[in-house]
N, C-alpha and C. Protein backbone atom coordinates (compact mmCIF):
# COMPACT_ATOMS: atom_id res chain seq x y z
N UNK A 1 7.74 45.95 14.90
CA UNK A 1 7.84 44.62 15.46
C UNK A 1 8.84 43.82 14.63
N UNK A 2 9.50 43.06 15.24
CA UNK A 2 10.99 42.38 14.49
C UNK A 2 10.44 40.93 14.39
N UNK A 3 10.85 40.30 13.63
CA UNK A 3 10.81 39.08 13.33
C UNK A 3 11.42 37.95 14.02
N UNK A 4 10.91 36.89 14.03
CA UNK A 4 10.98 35.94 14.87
C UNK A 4 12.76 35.84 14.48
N UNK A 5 13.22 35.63 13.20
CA UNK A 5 14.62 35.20 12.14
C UNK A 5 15.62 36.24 12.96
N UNK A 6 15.10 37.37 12.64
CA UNK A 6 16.08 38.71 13.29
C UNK A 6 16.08 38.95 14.47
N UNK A 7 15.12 38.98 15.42
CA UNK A 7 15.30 39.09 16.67
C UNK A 7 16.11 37.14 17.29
N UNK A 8 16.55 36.60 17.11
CA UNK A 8 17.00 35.72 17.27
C UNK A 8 18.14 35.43 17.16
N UNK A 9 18.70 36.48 15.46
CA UNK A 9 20.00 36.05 15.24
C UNK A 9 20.88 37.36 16.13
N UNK A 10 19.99 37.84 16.52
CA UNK A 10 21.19 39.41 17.32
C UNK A 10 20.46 39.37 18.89
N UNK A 11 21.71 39.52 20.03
CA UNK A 11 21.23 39.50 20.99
C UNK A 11 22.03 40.82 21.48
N UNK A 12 21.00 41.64 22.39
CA UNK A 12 21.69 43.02 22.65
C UNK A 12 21.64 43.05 24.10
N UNK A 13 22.86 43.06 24.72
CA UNK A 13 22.90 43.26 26.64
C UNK A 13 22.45 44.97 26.63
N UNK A 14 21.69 45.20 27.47
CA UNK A 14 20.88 46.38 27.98
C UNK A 14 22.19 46.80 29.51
N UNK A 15 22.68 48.03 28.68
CA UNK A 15 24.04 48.12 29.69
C UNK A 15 24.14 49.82 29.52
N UNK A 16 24.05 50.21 30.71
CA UNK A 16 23.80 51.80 30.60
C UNK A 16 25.13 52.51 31.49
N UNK A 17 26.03 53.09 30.91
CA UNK A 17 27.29 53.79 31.64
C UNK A 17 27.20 55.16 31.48
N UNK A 18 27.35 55.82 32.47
CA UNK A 18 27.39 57.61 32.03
C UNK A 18 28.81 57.53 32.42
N UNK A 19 29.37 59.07 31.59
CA UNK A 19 29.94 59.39 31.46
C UNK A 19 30.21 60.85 31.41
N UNK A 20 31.33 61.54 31.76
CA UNK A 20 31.11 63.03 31.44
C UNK A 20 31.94 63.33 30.38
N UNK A 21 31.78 64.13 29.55
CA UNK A 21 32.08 64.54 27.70
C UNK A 21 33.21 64.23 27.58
N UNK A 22 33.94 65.15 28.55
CA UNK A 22 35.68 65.13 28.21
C UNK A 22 36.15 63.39 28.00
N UNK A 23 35.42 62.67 29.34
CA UNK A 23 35.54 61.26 29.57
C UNK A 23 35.57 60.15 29.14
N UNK A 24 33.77 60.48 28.00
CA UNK A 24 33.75 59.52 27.41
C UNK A 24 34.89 58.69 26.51
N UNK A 25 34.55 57.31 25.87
CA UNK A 25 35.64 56.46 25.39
C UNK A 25 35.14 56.75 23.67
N UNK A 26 36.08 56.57 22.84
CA UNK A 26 35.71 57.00 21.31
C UNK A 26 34.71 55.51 21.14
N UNK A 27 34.32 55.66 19.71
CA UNK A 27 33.48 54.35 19.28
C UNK A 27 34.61 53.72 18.67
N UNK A 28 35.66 54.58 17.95
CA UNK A 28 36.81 53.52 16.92
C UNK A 28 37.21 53.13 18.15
N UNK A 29 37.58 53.44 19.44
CA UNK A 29 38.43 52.54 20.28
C UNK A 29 37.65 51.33 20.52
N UNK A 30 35.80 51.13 20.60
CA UNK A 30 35.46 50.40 20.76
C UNK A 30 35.71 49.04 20.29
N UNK A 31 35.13 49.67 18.54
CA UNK A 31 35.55 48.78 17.64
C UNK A 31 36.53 47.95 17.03
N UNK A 32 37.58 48.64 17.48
CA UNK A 32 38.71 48.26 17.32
C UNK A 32 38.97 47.02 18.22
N UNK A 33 38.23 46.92 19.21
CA UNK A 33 38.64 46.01 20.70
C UNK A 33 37.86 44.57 20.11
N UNK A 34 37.04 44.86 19.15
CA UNK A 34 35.99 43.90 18.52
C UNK A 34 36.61 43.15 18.10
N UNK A 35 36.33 42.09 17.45
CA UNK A 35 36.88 40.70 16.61
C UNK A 35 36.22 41.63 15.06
N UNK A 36 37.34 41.42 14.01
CA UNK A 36 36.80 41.19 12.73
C UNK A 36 35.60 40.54 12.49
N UNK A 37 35.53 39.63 12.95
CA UNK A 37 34.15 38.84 12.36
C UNK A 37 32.64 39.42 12.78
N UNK A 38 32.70 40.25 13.65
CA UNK A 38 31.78 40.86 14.73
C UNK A 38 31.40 42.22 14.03
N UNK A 39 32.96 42.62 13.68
CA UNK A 39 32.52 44.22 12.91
C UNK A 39 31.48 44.05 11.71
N UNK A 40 32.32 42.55 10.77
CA UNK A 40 31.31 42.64 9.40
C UNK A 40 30.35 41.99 9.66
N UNK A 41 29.89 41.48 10.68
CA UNK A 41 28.51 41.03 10.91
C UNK A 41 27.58 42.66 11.29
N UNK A 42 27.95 43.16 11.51
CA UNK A 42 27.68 45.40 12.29
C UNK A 42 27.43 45.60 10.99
N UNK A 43 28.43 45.78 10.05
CA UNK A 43 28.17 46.18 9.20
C UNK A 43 27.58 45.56 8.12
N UNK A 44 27.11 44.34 7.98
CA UNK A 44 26.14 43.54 7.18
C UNK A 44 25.27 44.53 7.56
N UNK A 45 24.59 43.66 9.21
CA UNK A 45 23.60 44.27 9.49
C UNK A 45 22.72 45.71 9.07
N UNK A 46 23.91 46.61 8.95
CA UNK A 46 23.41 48.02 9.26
C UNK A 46 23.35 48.29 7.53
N UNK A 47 24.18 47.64 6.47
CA UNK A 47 23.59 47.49 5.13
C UNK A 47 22.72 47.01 4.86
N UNK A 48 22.07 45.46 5.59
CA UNK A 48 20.45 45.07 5.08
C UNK A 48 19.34 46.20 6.08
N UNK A 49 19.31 46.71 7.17
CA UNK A 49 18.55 47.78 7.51
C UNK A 49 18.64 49.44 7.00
N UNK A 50 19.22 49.06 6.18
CA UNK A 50 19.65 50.65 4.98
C UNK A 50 18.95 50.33 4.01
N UNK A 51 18.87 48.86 3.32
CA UNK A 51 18.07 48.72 1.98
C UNK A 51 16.72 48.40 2.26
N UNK A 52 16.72 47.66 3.76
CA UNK A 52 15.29 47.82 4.00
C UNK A 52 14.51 49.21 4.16
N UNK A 53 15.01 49.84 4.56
CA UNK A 53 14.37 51.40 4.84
C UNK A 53 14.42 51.97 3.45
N UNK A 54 15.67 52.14 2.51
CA UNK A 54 15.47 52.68 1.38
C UNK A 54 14.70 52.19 0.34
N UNK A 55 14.73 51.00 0.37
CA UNK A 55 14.01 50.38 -0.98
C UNK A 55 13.12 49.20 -0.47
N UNK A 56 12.98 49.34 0.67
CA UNK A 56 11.56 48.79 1.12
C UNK A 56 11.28 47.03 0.74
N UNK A 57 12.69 46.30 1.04
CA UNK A 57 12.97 45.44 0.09
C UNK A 57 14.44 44.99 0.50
N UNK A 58 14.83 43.66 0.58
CA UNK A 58 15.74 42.91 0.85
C UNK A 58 16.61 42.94 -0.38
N UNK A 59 18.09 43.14 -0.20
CA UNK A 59 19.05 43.42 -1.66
C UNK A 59 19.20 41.95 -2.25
N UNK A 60 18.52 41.96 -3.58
CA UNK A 60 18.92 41.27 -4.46
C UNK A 60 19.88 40.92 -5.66
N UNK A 61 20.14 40.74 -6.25
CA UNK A 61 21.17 40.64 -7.19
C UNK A 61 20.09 40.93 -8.47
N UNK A 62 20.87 41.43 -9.28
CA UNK A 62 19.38 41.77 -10.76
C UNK A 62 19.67 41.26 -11.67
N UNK A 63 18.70 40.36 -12.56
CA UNK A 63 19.17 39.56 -13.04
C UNK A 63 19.29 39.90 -14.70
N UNK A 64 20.56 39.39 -15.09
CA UNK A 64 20.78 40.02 -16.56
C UNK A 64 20.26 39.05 -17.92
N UNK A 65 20.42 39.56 -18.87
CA UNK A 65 19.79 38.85 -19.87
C UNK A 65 20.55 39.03 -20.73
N UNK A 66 21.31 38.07 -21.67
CA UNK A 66 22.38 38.33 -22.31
C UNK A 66 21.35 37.43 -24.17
N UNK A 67 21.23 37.90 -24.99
CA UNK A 67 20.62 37.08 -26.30
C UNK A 67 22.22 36.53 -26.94
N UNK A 68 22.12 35.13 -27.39
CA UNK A 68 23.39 34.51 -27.97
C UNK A 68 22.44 33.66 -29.09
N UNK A 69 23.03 34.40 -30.47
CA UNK A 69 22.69 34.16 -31.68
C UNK A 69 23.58 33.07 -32.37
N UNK A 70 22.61 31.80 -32.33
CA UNK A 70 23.48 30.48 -32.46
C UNK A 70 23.73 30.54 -34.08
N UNK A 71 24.63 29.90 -34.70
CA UNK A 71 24.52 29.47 -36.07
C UNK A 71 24.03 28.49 -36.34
């Protein structure tokens, strides 16, 4: 079940084309037809549903700890 946040910010048209093998169209031609801004929103996406599945967990930044020995 998807979240109210995520199912909101992506809307998907339900669009079904057959095709026969030789026929079909590549995906780079697809993408290519895309706007830049569209691809790295694809590929955000498909990086926060990679860290969600791998690490069960939204990517954070980790936070460092540096000691500075005053005089």
């Amino acid at each position: 079940m998807e979240s109210s946040n995520t199912a909101s910010a992506r809307s998907i048209a339900e669009v079904v084309q057959i095709y026969r093998i030789e026929e079909q169209p590549s995906d780079f031609a697809y993408w290519q037809s895309v706007p830049y801004e569209a691809r790295l929103a694809a590929l955000e996406e498909i990086r926060r549903e990679y860290h969600r599945w791998k690490y069960h967990a939204e990517p954070r930044l980790q936070r460092v700890y540096s000691i500075v020995k005053r005089q």
